[in-house]
N, C-alpha and C. Protein backbone atom coordinates (compact mmCIF):
# COMPACT_ATOMS: atom_id res chain seq x y z
N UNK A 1 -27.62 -6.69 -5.69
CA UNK A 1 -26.36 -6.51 -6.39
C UNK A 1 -25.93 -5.03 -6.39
N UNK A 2 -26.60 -4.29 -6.55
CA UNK A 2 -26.64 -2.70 -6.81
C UNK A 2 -25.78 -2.17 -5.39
N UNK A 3 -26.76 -3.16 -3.97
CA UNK A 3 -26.09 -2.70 -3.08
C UNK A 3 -24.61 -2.65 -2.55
N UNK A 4 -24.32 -3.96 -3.37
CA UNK A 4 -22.76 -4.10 -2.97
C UNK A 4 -21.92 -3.58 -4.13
N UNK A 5 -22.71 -3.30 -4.81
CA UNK A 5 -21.39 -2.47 -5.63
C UNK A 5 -21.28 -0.66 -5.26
N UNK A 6 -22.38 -0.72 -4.48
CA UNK A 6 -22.10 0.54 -3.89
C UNK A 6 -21.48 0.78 -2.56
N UNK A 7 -21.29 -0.20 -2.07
CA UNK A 7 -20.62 -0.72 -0.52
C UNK A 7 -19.21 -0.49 -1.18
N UNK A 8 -18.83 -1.15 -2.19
CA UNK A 8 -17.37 -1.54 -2.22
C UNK A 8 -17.29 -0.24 -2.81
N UNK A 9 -17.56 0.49 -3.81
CA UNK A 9 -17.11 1.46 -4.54
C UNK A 9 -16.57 2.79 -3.52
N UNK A 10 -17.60 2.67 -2.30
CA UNK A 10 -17.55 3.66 -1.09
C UNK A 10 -16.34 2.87 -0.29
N UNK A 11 -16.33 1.71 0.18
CA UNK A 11 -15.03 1.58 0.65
C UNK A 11 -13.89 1.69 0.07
N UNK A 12 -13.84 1.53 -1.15
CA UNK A 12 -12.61 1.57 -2.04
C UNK A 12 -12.20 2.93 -2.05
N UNK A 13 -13.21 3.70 -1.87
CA UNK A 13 -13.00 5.17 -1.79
C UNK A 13 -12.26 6.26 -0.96
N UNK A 14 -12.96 5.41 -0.23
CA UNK A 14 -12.04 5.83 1.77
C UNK A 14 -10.73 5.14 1.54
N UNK A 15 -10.85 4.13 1.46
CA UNK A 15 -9.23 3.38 1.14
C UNK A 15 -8.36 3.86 0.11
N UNK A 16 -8.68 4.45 -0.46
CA UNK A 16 -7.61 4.96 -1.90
C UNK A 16 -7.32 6.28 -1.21
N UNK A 17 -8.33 6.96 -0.50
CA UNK A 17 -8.43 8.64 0.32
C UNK A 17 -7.63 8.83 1.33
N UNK A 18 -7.84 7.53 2.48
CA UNK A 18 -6.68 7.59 3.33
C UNK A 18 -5.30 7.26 2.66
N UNK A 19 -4.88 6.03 2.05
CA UNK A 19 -3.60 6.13 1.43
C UNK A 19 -3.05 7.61 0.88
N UNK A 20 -3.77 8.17 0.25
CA UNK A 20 -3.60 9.35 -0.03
C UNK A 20 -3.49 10.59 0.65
N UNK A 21 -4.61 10.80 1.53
CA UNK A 21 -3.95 11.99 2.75
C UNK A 21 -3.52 11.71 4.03
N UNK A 22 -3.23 10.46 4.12
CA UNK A 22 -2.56 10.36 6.06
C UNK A 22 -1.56 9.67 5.12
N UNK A 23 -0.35 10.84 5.03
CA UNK A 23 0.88 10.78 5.01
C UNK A 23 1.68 10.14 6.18
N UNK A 24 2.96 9.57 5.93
CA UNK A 24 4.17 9.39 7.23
C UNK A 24 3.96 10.16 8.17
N UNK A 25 4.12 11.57 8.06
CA UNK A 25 4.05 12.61 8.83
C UNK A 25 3.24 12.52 10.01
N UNK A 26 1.73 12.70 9.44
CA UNK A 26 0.74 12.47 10.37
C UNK A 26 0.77 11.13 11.13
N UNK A 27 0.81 9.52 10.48
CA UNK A 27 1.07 8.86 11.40
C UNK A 27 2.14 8.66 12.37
N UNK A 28 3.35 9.67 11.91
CA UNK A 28 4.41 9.70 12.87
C UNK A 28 3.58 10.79 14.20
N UNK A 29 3.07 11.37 13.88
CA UNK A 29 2.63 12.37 14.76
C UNK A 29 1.31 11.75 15.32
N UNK A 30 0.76 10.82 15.26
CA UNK A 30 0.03 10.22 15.54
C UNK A 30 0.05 9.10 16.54
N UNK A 31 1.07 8.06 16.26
CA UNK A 31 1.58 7.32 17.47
C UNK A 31 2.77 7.48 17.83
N UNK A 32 3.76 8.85 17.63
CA UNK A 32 4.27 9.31 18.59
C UNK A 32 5.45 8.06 18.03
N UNK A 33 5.80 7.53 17.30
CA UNK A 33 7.52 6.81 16.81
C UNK A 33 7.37 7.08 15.88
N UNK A 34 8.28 6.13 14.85
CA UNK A 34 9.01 6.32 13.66
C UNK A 34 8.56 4.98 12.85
N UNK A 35 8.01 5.41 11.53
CA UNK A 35 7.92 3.72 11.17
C UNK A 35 8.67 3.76 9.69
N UNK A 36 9.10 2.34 9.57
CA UNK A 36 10.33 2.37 8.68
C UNK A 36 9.47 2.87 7.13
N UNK A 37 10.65 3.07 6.16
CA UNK A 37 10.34 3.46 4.64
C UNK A 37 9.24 2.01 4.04
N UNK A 38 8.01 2.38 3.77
CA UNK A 38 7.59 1.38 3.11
C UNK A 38 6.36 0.34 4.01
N UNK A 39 6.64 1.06 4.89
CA UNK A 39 5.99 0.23 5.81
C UNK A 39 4.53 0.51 6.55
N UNK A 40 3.97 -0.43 6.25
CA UNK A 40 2.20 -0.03 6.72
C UNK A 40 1.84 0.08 7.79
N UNK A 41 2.17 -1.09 8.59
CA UNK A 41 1.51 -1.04 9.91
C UNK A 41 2.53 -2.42 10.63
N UNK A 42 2.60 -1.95 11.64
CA UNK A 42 3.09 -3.40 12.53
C UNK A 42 2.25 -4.13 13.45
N UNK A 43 2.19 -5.28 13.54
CA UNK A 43 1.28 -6.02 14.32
C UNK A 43 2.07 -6.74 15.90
N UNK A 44 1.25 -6.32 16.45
CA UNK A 44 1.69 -7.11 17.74
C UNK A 44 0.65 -7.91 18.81
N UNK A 45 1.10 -8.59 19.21
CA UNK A 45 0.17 -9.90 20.00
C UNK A 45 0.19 -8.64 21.27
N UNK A 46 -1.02 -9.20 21.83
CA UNK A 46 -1.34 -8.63 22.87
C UNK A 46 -0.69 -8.90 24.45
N UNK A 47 0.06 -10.42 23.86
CA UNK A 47 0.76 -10.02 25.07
C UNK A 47 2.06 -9.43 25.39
N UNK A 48 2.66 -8.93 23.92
CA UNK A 48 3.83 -8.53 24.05
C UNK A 48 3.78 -6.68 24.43
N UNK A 49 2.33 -6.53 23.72
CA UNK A 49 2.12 -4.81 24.19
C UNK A 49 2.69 -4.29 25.22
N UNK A 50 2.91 -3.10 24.82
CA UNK A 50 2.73 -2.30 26.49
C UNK A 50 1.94 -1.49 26.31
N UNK A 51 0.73 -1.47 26.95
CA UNK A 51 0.36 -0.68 27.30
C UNK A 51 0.38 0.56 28.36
């Protein structure tokens, strides 16, 4: 039990840390577009990619 409350407490940690310092900015500068107000992440099927 001990162990998973120390699993989650550490992931919750990183997860509250990134929300917090990888701003818009950086992910705009990161993949190089624009992503709308509010918005987390977009998903796309692999066959529509371009790679």
């Amino acid at each position: 039990m001990q162990v998973l409350l120390v699993t989650v407490t550490i992931g919750l940690f990183f997860f509250v840390f990134g929300l917090l310092a990888i701003r818009p900015e950086v992910v705009r500068t990161w993949l190089g577009a624009d992503i709308g107000a509010g918005e987390l992440a977009t998903w796309g099927g692999w066959a529509t990619s371009s790679w």
